[in-house]
Protein backbone atom coordinates (compact mmCIF):
# COMPACT_ATOMS: atom_id res chain seq x y z
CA UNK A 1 -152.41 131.18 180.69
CA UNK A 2 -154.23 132.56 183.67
CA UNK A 3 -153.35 135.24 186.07
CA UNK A 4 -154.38 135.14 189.77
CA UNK A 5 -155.21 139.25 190.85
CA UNK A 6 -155.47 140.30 193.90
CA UNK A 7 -156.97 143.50 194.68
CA UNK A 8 -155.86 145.12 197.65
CA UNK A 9 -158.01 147.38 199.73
CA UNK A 10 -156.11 149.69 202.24
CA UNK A 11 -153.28 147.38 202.15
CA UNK A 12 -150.01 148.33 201.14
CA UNK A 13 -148.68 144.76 201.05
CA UNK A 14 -149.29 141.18 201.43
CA UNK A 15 -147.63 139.00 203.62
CA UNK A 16 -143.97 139.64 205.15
CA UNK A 17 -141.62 142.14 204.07
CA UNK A 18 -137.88 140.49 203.55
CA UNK A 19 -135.07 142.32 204.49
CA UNK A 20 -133.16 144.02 201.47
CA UNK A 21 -129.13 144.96 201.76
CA UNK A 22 -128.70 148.72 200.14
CA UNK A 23 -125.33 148.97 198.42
CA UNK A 24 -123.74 152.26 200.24
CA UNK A 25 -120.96 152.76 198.21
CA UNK A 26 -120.94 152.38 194.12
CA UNK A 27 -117.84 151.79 192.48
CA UNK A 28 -117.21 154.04 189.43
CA UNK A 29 -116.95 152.57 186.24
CA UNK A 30 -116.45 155.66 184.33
CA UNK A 31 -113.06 156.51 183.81
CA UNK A 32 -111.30 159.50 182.14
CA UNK A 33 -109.16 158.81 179.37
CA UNK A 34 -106.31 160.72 178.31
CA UNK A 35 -106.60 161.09 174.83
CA UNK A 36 -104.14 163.91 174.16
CA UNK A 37 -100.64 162.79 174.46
CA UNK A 38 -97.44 164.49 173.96
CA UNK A 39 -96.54 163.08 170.31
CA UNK A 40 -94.74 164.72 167.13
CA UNK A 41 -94.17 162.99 163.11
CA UNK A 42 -91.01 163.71 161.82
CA UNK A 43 -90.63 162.71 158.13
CA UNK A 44 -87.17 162.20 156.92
CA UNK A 45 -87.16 162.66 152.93
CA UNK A 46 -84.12 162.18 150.30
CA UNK A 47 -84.02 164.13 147.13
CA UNK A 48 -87.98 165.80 147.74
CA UNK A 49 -89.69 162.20 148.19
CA UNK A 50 -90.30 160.96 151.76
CA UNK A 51 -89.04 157.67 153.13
CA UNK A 52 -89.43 157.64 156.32
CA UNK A 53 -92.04 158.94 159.11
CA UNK A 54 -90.78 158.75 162.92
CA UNK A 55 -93.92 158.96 165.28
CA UNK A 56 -92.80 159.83 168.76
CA UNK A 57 -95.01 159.91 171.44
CA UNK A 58 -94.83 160.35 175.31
CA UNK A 59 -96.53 157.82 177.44
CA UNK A 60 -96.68 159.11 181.01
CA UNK A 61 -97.43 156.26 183.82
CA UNK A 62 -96.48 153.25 180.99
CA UNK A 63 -93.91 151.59 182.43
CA UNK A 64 -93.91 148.26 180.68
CA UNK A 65 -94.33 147.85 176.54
CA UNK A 66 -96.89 145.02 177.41
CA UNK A 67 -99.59 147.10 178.29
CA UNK A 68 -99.68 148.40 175.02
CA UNK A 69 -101.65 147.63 172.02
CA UNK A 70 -100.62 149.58 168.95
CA UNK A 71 -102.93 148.97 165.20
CA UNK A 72 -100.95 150.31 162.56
CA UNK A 73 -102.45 150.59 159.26
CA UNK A 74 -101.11 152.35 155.90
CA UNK A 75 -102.72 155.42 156.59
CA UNK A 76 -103.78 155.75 160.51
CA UNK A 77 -101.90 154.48 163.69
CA UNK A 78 -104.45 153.48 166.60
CA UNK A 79 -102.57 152.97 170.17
CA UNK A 80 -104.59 151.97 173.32
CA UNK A 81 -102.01 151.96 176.88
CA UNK A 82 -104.20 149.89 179.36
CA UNK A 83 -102.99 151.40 182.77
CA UNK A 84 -103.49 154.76 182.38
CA UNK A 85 -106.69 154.23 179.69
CA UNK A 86 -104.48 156.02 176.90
CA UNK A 87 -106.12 156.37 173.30
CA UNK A 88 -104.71 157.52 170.38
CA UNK A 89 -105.76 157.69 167.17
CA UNK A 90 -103.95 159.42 164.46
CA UNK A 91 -103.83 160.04 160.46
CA UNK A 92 -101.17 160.36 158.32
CA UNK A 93 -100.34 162.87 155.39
CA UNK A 94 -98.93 159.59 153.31
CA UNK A 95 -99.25 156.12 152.75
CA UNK A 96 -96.70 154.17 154.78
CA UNK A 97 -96.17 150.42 154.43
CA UNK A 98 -97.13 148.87 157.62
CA UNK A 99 -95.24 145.65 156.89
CA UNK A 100 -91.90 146.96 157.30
CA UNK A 101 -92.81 149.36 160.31
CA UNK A 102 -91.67 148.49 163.48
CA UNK A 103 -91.94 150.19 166.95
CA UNK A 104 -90.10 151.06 170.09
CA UNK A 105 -90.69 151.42 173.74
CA UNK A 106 -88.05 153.14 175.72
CA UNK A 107 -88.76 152.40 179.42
CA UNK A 108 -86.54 155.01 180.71
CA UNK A 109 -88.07 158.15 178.40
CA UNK A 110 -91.70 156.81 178.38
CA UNK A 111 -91.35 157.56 174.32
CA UNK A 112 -93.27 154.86 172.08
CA UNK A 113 -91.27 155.81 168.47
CA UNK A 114 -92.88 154.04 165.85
CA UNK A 115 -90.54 154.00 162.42
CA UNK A 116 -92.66 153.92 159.12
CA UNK A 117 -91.08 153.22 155.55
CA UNK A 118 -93.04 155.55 153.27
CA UNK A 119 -95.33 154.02 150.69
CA UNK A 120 -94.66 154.22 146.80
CA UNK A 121 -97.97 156.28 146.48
CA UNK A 122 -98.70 159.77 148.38
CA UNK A 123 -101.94 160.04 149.48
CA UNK A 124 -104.81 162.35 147.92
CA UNK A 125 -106.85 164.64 149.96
């Protein structure tokens, strides 16, 4: 492979200079996510041993249950809310059996509650 050099004496360029269009304004593509939402676990528990764990948590500017994307596993609950860039990622004291969990959106309230059977085994720390 050859290369054709050019040395240039006192010349800044060679041949015509084509017009370039400058970009003014730059759109941002960093946004600021919210990542601490109003939320509370209640555990309701029968005769010492828990059974249930109620997640409730506020989602301000979510007005529609299909924006969000909620990963629950038996230990952690991961939410993402797409409009307002929402993240949430939360452990748990216990084991809960993510099968038999389901979750709720009330439009009215913006409150996500997300009920949680309690799993056979509590977890160790």
């Amino acid at each position: 492979m050859s290369l054709d050099v050019k040395i240039l004496k006192n010349r800044k360029f060679m041949g015509s200079i084509v017009e370039q269009n400058v970009h003014t304004k730059s759109k941002s593509f960093i946004q600021e996510i919210n990542s601490n939402p109003e939320f509370s676990l209640l555990v309701e528990s029968l005769c010492g041993n828990a059974e249930h764990l109620f997640k409730e948590i506020l989602l301000r500017g979510v007005t529609s249950s299909r924006s969000l994307v909620l990963d629950l596993g038996e230990d952690r609950l991961v939410l993402i809310a797409q409009p307002s860039l929402l993240h949430l990622d939360i452990f748990f004291p216990l084991f809960t059996d993510q099968v038999n969990s389901f979750a709720q959106f009330n439009t009215n309230t913006q409150m996500l509650t997300v009920t949680m059977p309690a799993g056979v085994f509590m977890k160790t720390i």
